[in-house]
PDB file of N, CA and C in Angstrom:
ATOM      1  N   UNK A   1      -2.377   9.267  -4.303  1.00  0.00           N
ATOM      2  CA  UNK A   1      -1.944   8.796  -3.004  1.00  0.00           C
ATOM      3  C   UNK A   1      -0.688   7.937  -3.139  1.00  0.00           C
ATOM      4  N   UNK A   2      -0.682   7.262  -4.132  1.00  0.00           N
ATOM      5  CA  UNK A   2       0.623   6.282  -4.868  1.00  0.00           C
ATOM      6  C   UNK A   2       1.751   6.813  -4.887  1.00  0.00           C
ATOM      7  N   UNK A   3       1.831   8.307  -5.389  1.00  0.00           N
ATOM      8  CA  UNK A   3       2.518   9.234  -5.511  1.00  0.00           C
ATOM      9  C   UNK A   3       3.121  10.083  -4.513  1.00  0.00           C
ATOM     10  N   UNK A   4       1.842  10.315  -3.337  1.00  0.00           N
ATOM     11  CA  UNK A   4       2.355  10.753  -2.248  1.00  0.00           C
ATOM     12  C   UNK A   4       3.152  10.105  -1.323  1.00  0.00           C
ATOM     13  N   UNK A   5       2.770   8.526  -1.229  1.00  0.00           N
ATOM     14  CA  UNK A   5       3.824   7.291  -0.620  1.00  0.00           C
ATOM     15  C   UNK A   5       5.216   7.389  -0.578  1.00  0.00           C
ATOM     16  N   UNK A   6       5.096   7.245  -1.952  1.00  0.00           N
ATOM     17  CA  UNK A   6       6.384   6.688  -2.861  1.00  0.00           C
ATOM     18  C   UNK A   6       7.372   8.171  -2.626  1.00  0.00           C
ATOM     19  N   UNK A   7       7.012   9.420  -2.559  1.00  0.00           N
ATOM     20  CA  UNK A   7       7.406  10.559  -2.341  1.00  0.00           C
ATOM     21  C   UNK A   7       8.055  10.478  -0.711  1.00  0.00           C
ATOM     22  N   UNK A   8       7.638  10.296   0.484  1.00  0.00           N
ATOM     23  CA  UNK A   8       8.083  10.264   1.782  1.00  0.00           C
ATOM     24  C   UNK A   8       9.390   9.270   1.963  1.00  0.00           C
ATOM     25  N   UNK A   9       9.905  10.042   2.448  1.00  0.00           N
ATOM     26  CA  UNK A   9      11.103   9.249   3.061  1.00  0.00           C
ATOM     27  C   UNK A   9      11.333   8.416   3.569  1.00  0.00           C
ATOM     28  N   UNK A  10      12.053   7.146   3.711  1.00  0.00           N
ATOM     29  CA  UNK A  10      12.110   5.614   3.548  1.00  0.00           C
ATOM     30  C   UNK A  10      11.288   5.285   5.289  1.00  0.00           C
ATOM     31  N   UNK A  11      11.734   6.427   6.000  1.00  0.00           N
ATOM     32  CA  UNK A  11      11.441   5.870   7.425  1.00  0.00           C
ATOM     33  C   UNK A  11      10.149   6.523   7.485  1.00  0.00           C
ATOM     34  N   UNK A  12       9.555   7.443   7.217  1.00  0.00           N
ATOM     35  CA  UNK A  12       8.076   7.637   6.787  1.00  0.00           C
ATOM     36  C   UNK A  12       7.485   6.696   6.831  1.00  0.00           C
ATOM     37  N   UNK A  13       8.023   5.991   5.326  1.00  0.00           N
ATOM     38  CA  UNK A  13       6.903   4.898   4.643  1.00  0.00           C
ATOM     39  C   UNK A  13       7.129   3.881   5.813  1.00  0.00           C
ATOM     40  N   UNK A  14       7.756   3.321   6.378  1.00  0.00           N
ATOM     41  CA  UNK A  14       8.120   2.199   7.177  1.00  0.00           C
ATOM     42  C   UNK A  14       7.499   2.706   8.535  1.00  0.00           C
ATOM     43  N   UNK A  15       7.092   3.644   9.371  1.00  0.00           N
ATOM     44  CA  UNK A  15       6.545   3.887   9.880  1.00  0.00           C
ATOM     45  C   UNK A  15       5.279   3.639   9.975  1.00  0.00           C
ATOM     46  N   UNK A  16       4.913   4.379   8.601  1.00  0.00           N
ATOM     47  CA  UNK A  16       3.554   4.708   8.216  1.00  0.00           C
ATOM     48  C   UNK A  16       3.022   2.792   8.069  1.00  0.00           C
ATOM     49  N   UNK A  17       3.459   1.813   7.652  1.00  0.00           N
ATOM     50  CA  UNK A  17       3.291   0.847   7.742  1.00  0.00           C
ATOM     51  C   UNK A  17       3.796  -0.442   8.946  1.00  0.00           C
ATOM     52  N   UNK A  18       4.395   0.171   9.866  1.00  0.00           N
ATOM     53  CA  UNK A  18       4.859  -0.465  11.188  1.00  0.00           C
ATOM     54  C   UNK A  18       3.273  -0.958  12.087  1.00  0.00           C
ATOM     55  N   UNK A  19       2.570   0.279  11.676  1.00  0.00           N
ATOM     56  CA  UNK A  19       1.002   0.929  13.124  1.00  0.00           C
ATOM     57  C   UNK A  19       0.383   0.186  12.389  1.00  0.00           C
ATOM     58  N   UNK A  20      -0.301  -1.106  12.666  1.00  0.00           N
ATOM     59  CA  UNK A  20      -1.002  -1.829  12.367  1.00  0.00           C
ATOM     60  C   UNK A  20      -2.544  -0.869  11.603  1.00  0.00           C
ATOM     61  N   UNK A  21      -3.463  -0.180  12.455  1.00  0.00           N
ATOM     62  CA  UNK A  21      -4.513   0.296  12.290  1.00  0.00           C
ATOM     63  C   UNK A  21      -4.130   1.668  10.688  1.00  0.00           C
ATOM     64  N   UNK A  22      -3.081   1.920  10.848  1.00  0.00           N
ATOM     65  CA  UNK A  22      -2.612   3.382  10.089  1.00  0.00           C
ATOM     66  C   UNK A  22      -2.465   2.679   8.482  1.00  0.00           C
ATOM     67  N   UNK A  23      -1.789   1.561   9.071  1.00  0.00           N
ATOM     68  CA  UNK A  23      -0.666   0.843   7.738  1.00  0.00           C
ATOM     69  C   UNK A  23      -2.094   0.375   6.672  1.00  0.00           C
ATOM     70  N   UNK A  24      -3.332  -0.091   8.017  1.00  0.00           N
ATOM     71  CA  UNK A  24      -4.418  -0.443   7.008  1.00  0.00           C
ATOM     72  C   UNK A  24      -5.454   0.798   6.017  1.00  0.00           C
ATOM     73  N   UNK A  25      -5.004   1.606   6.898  1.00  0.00           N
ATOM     74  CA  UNK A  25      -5.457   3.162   6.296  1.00  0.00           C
ATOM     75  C   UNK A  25      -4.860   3.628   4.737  1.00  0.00           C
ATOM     76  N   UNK A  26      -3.302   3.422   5.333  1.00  0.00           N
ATOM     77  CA  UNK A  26      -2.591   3.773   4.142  1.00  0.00           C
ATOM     78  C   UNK A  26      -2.650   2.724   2.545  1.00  0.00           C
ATOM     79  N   UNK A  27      -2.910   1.272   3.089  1.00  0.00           N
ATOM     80  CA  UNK A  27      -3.240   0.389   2.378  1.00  0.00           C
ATOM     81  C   UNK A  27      -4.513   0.742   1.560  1.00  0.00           C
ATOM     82  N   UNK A  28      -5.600   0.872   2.258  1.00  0.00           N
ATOM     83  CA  UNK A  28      -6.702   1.370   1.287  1.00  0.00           C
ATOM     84  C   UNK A  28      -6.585   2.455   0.441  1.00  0.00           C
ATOM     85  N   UNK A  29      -5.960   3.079   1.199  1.00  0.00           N
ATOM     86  CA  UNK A  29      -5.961   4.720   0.359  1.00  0.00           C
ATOM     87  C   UNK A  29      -5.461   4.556  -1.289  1.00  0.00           C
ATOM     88  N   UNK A  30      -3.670   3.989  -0.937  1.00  0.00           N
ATOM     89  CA  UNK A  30      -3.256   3.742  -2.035  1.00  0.00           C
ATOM     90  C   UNK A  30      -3.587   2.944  -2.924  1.00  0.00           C
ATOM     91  N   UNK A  31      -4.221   1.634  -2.347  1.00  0.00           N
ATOM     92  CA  UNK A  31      -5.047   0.806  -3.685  1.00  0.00           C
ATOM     93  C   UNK A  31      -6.443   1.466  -3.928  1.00  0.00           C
ATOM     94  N   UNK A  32      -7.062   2.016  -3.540  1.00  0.00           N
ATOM     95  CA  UNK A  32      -7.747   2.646  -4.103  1.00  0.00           C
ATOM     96  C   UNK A  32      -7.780   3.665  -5.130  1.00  0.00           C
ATOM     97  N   UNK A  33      -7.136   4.530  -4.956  1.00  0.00           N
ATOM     98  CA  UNK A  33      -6.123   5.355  -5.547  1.00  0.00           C
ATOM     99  C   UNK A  33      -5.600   5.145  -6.335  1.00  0.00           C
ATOM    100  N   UNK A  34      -5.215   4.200  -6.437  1.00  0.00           N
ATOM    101  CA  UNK A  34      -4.128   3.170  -7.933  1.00  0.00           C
ATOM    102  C   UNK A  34      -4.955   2.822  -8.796  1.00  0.00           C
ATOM    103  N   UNK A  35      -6.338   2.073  -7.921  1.00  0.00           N
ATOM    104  CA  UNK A  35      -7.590   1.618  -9.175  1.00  0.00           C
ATOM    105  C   UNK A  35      -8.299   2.246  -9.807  1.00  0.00           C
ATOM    106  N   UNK A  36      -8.942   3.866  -9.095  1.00  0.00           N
ATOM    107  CA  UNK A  36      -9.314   5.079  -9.689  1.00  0.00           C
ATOM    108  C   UNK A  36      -8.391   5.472 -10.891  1.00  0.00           C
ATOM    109  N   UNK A  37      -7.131   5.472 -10.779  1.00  0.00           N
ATOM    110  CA  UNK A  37      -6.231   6.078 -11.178  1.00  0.00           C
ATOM    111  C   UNK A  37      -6.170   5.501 -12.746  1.00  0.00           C
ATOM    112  N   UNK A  38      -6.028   3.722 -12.785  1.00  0.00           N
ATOM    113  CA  UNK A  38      -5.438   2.579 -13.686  1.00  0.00           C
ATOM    114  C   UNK A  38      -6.947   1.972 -14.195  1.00  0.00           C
ATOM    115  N   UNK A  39      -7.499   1.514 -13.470  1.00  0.00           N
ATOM    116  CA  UNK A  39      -8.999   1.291 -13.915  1.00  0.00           C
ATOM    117  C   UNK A  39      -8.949   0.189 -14.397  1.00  0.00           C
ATOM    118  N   UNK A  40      -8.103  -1.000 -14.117  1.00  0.00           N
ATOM    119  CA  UNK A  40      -7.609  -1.981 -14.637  1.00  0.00           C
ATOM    120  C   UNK A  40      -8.222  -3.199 -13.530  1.00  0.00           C
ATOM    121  N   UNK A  41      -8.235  -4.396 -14.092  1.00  0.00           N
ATOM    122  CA  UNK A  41      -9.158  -5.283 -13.377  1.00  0.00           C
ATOM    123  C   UNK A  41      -8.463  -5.991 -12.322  1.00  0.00           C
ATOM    124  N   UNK A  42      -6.839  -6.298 -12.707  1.00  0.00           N
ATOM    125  CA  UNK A  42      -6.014  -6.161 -11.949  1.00  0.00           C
ATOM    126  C   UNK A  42      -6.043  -5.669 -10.692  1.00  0.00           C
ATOM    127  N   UNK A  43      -5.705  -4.110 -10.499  1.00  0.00           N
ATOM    128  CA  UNK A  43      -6.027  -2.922  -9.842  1.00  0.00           C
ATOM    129  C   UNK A  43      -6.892  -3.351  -8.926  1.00  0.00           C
ATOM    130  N   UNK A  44      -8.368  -3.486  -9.560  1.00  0.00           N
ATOM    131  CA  UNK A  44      -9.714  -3.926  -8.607  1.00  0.00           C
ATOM    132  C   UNK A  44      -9.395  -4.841  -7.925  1.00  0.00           C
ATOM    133  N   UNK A  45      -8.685  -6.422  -8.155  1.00  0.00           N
ATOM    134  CA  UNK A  45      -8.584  -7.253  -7.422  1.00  0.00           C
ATOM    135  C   UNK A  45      -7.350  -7.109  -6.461  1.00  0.00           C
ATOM    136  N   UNK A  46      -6.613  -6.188  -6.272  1.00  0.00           N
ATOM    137  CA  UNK A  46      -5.887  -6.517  -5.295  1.00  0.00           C
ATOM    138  C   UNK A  46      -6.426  -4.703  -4.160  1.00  0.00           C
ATOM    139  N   UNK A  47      -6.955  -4.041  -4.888  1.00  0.00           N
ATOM    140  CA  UNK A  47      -7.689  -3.502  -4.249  1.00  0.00           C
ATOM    141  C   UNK A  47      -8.635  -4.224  -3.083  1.00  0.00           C
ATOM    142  N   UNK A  48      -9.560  -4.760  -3.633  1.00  0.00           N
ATOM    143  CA  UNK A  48     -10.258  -5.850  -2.823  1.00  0.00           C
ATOM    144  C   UNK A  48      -9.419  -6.850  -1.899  1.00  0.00           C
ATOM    145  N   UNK A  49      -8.958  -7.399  -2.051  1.00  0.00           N
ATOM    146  CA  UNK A  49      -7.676  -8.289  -1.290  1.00  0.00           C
ATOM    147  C   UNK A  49      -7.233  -7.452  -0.115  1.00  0.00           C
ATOM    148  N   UNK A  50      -7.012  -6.548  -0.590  1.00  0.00           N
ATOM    149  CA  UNK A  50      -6.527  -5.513   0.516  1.00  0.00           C
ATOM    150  C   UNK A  50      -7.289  -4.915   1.450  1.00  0.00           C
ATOM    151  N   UNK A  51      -8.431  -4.680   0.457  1.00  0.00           N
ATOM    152  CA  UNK A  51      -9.439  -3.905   1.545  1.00  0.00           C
ATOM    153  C   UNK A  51      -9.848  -5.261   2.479  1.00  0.00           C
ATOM    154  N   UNK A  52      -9.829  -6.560   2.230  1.00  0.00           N
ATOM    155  CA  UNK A  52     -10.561  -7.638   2.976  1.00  0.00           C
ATOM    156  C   UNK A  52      -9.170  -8.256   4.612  1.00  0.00           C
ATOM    157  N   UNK A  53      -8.228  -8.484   3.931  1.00  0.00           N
ATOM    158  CA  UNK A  53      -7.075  -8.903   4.097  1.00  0.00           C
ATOM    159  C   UNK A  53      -6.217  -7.966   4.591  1.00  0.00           C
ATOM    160  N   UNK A  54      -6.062  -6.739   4.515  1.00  0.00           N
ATOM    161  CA  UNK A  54      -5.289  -5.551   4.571  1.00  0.00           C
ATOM    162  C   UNK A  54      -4.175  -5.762   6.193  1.00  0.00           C
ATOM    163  N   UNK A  55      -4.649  -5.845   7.387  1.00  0.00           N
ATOM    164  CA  UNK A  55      -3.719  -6.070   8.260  1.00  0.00           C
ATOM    165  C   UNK A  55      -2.578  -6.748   8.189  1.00  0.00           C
ATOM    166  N   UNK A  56      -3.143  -8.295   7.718  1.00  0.00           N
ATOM    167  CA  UNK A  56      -1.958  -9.186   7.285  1.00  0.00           C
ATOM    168  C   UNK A  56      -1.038  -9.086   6.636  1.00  0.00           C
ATOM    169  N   UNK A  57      -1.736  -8.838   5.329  1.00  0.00           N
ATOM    170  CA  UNK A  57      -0.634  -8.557   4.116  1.00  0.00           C
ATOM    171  C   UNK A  57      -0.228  -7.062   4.232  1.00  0.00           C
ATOM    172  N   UNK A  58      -0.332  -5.851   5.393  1.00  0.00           N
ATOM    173  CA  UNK A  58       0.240  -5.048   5.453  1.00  0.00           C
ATOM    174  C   UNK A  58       2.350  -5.275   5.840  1.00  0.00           C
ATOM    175  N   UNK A  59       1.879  -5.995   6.707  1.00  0.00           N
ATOM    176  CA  UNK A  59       3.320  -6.896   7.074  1.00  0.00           C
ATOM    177  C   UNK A  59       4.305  -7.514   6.069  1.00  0.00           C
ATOM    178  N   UNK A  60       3.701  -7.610   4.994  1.00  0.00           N
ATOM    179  CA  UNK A  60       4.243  -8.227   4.102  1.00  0.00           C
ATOM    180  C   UNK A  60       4.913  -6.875   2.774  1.00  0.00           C
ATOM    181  N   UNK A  61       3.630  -6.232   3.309  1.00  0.00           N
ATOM    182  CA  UNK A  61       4.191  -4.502   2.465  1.00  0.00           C
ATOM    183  C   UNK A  61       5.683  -3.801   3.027  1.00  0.00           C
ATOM    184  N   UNK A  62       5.558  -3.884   4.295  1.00  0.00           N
ATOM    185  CA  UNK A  62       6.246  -3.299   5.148  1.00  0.00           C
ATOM    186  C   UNK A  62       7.609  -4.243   4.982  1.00  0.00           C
ATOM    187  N   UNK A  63       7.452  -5.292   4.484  1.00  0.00           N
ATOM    188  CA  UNK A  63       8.820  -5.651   4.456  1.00  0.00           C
ATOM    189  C   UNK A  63       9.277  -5.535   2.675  1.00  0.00           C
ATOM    190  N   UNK A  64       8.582  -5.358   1.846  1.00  0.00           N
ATOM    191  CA  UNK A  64       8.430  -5.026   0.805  1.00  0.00           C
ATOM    192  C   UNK A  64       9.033  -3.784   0.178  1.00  0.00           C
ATOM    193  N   UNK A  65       8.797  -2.839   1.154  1.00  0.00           N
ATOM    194  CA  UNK A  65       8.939  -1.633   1.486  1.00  0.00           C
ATOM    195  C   UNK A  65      10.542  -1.510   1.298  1.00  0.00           C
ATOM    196  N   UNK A  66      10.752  -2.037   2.863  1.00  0.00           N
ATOM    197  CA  UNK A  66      12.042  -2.312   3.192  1.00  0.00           C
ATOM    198  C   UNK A  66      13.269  -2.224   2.593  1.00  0.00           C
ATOM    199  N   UNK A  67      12.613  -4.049   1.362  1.00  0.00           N
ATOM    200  CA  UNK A  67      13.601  -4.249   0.563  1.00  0.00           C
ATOM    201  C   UNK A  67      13.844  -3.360  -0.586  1.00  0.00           C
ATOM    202  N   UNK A  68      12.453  -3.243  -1.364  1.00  0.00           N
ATOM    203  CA  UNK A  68      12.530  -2.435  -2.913  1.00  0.00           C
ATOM    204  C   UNK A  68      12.070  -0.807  -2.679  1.00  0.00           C
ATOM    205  N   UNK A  69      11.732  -0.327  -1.515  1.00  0.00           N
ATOM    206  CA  UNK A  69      11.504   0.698  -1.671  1.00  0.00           C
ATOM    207  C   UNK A  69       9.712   1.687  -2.201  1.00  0.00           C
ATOM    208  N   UNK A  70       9.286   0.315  -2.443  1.00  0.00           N
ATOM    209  CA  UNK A  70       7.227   0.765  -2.954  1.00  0.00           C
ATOM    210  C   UNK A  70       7.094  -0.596  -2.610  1.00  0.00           C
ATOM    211  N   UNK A  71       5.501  -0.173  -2.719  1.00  0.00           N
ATOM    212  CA  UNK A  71       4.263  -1.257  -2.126  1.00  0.00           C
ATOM    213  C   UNK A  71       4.670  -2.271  -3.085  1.00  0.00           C
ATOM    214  N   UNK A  72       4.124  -3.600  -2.720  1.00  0.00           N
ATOM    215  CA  UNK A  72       3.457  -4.226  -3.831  1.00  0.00           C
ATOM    216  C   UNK A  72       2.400  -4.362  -4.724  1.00  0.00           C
ATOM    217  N   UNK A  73       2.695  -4.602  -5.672  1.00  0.00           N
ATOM    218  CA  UNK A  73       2.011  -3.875  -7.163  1.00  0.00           C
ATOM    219  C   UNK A  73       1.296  -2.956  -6.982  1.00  0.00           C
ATOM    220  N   UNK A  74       2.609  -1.658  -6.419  1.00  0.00           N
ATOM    221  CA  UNK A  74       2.397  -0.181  -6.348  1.00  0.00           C
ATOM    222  C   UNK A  74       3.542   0.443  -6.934  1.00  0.00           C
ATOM    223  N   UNK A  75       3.971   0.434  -7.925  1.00  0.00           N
ATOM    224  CA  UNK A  75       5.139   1.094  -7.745  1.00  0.00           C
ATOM    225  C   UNK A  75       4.915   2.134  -8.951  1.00  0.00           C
TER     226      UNK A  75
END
């Protein structure tokens, strides 16, 4: 899913993270996805963070986004 993100085009991703309800969709997907993927304890905890927290700190992705182009500690 990390892969599929990072693949869409800049206004995609910024979209896809603008829609509050979507951005939290896309948030789980990809940390989930990242932790399956990495299996790292790391991984798990911001997985969790996200899954708890996810609206808020979607805003913070989205500007993240913006600047560098991938999530945070997604890239």
């Amino acid at each position: 899913m990390k892969a599929w993100f990072n693949k869409q085009s800049r206004i995609i991703q910024l979209i896809l993270l603008l829609i509050p309800v979507v951005n939290w969709i896309v948030e789980l997907c990809v940390r989930w996805s990242n932790f399956f993927e990495k299996k790292g304890l790391f991984s798990l905890i911001v997985a969790i963070v996200y899954t708890i927290f996810g609206l808020p700190l979607g805003w913070l992705d989205f500007v993240w986004c913006l600047l560098f182009k991938h999530l945070v500690f997604a890239k």
